[in-house]
Each structure stands twice: as structure tokens, then as C-alpha cells.
C-alpha atoms as a PDB file:
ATOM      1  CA  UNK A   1     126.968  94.660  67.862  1.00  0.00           C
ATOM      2  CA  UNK A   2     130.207  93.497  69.738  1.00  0.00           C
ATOM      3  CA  UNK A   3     129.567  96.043  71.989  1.00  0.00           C
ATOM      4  CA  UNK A   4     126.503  94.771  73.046  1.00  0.00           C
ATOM      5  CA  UNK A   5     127.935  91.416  72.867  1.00  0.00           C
ATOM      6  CA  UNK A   6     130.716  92.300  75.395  1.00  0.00           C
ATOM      7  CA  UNK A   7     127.871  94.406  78.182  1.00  0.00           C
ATOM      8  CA  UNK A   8     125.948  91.087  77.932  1.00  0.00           C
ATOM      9  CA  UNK A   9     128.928  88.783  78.759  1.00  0.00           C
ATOM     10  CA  UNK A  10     129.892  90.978  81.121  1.00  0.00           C
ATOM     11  CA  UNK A  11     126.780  91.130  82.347  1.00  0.00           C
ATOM     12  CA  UNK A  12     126.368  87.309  82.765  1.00  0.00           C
ATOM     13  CA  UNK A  13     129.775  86.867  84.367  1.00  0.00           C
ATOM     14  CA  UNK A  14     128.719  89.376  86.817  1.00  0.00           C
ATOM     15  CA  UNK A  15     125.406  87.580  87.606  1.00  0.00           C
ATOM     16  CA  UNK A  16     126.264  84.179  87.834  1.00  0.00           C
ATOM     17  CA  UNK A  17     129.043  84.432  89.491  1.00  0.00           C
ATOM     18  CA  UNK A  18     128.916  83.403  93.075  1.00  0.00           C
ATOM     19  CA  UNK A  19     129.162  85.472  95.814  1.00  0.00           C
ATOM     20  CA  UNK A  20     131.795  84.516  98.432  1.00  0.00           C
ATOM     21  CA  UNK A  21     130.837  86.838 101.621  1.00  0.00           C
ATOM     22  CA  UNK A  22     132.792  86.297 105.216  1.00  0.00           C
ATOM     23  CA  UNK A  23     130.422  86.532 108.330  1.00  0.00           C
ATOM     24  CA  UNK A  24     131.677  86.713 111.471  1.00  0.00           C
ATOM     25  CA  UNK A  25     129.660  86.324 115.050  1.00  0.00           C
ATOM     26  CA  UNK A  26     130.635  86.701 118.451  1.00  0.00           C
ATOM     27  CA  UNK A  27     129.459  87.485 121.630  1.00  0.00           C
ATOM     28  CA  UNK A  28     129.040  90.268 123.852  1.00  0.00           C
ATOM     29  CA  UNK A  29     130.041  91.327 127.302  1.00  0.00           C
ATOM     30  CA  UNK A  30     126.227  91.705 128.367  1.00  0.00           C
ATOM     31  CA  UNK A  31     125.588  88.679 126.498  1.00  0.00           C
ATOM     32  CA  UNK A  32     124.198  89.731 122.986  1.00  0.00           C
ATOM     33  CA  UNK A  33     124.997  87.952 119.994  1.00  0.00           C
ATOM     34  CA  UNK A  34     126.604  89.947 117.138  1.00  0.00           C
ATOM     35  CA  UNK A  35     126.615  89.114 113.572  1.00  0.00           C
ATOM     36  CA  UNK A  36     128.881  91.392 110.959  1.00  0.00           C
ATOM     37  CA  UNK A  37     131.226  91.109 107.829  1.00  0.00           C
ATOM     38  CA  UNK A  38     133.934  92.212 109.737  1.00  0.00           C
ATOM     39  CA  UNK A  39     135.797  90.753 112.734  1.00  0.00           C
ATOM     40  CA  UNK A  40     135.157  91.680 116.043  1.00  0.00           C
ATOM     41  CA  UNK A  41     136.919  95.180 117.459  1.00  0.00           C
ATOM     42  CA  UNK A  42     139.250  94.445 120.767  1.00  0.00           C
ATOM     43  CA  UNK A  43     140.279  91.387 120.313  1.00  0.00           C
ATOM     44  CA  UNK A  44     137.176  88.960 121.057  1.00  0.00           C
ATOM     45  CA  UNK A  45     136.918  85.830 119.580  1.00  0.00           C
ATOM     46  CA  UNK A  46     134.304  85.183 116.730  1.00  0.00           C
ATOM     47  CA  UNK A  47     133.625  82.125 114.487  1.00  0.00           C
ATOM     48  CA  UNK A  48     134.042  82.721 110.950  1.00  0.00           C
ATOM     49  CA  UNK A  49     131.486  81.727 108.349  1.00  0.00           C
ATOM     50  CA  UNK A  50     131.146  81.430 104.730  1.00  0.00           C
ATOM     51  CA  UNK A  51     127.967  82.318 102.752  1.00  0.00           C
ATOM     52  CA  UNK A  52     127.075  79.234 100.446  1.00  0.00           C
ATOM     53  CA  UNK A  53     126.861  79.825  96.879  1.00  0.00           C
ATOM     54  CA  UNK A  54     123.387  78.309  96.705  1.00  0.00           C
ATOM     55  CA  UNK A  55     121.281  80.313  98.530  1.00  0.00           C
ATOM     56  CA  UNK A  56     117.942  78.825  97.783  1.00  0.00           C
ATOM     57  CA  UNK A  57     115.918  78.264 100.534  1.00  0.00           C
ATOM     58  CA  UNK A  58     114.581  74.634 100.959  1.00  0.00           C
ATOM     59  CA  UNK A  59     110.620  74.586 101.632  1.00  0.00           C
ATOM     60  CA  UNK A  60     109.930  74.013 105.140  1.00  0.00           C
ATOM     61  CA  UNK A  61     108.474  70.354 105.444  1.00  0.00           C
ATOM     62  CA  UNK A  62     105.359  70.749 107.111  1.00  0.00           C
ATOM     63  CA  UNK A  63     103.881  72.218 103.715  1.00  0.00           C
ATOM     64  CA  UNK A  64     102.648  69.929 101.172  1.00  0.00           C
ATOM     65  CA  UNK A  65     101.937  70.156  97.558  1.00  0.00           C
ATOM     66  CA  UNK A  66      98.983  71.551  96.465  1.00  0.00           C
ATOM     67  CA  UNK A  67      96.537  68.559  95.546  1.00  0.00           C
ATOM     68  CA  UNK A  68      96.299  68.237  91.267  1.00  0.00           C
ATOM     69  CA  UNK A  69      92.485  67.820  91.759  1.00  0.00           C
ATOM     70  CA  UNK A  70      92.367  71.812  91.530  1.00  0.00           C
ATOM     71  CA  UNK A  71      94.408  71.821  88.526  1.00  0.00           C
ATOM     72  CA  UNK A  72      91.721  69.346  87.181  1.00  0.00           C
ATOM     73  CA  UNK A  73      89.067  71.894  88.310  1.00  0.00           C
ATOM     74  CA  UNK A  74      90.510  74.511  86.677  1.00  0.00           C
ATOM     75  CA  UNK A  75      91.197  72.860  83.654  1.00  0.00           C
ATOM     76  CA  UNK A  76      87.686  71.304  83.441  1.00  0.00           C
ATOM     77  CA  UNK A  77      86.078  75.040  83.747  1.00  0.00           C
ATOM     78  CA  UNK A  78      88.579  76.879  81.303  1.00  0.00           C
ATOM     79  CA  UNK A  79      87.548  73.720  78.281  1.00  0.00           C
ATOM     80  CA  UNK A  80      84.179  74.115  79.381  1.00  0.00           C
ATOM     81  CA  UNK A  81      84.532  78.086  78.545  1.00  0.00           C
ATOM     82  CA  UNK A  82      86.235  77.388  75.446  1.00  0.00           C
ATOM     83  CA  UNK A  83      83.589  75.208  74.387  1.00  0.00           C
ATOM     84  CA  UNK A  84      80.737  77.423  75.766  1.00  0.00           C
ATOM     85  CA  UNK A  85      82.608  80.083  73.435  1.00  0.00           C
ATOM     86  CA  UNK A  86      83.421  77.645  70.456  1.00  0.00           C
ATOM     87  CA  UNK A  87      79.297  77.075  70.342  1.00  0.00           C
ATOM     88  CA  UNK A  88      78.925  81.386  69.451  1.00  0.00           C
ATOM     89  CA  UNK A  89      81.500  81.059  67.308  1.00  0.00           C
ATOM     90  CA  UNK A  90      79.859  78.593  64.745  1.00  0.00           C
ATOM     91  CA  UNK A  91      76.518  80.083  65.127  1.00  0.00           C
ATOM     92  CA  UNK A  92      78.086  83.391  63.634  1.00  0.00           C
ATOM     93  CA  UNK A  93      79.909  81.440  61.214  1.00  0.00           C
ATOM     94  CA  UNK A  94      76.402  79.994  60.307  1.00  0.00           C
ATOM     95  CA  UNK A  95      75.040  83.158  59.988  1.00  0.00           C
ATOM     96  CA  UNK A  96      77.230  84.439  58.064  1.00  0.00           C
ATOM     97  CA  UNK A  97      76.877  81.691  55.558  1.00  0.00           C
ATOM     98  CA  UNK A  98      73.242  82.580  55.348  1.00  0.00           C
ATOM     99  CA  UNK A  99      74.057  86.123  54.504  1.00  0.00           C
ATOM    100  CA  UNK A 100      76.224  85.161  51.848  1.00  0.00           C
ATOM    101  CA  UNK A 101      73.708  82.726  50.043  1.00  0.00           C
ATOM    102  CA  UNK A 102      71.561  85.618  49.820  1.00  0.00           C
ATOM    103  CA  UNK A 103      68.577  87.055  51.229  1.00  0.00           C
ATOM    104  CA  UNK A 104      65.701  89.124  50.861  1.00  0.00           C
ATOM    105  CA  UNK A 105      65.829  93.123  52.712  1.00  0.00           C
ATOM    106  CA  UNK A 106      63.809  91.796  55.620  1.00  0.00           C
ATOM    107  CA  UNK A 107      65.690  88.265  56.436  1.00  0.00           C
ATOM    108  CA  UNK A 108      69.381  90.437  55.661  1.00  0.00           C
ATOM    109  CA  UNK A 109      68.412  92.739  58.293  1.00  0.00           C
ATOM    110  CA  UNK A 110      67.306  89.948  60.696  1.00  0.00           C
ATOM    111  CA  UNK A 111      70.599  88.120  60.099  1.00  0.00           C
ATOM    112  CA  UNK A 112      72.592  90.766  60.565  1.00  0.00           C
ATOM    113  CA  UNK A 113      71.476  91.719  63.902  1.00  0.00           C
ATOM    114  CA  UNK A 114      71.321  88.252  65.030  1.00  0.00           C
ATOM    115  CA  UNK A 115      75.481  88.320  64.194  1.00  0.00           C
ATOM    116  CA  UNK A 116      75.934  91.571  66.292  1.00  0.00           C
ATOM    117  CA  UNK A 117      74.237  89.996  69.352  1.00  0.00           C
ATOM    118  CA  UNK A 118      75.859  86.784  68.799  1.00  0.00           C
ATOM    119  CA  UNK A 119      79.406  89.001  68.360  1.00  0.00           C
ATOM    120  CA  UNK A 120      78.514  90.843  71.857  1.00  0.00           C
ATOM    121  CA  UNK A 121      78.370  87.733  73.452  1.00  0.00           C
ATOM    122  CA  UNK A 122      80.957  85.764  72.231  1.00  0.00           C
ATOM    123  CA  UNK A 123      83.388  88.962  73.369  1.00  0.00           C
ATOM    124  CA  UNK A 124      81.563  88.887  76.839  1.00  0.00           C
ATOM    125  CA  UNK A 125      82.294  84.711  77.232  1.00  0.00           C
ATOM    126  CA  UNK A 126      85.733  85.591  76.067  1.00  0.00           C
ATOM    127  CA  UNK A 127      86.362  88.087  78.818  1.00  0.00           C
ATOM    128  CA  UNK A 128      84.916  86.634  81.710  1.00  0.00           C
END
């Protein structure tokens, strides 16, 4: 266990800790612009940068939030399925109370169908 303990610290250190990276860029003779993590070879001069240790990305600001009227929408259909497939559910249940108060051959075997096709599609409005 301490073992495993000591892979998962290590682990996090390794992770977490931030990465400190040197860039450098510089310039060309035939005017190209060079970007390495080492200096420059023969002696040209080159500005020196350092990689932040957030690199997140901000969002660019000409895209907006998505408008919460979707979420609504979404929302709206999904408790509308749930209900949709709430209303099979106690129509099996109330079948199956009539089976256990007891029945004749005839009515049993009526019931009991009636629960399979009510099963079928309470599993097809819980798929789709």
C-alpha cells in the first residue's frame, strides 16, 4: 500500500508541477522568423521568452454563451419522457395488482399479455 502511495505522490508532483520551458526567437538573414528552445547558432541576437505556467487558453470574445433556453428545451423533453415512461410504468404495476387478486384462466392470460406489451414498450420509451 505505501508503494502505491509513493507512485501516486510521485505521480501528482510530476503532474502539477509547472513547466518552466525557455523559447528563444530571432531572425533570419533572408528574413524568416525562427522560434526554438535553444539560442540562436553564430552569434545572432534572439529575445528570450518564458512559457507561463497557466496555459489555458482564454475564449476568443466574439463567441458568446450558448442561450439557457436550449437547456430549458432539453430539460422540458427529457421530464416529458420520464413522465411519458412513468405513465407504462403504473399501468404494469396495475396489472400486476390484478394478477395478484386473482383471476379466472381466460382474464390471467389476458393480463399477462397486456404486461408483456406494456414491458416492450416501456423498454422502447426508455431507449429512445
Amino acid at each position: 500500500m505505501q508503494s502505491n502511495n509513493r507512485w501516486l505522490l510521485l505521480w501528482i508532483i510530476l503532474v502539477t508541477a509547472p513547466t518552466q520551458a525557455e523559447l528563444f526567437k530571432w531572425v533570419d538573414a533572408h528574413g524568416r522568423t525562427h522560434y526554438s528552445d535553444s539560442p540562436p547558432k553564430g552569434g545572432q541576437t534572439s529575445l528570450k521568452y518564458h512559457a507561463p505556467a497557466d496555459n489555458r487558453i482564454a475564449p476568443p470574445a466574439n463567441i458568446k454563451p450558448r442561450p439557457k433556453r436550449v437547456k430549458k428545451k432539453r430539460h422540458k423533453k427529457r421530464t416529458r419522457k420520464r413522465e411519458d415512461c412513468s405513465k407504462y410504468q403504473t399501468r404494469i404495476d396495475k396489472v400486476q395488482r390484478q394478477l395478484r387478486a386473482g383471476y379466472k384462466a381466460a382474464r390471467g392470460n389476458t393480463l399477462r399479455a397486456r404486461r408483456r406489451e406494456l414491458n416492450k414498450q416501456l423498454r422502447q420509451c426508455q431507449k429512445g
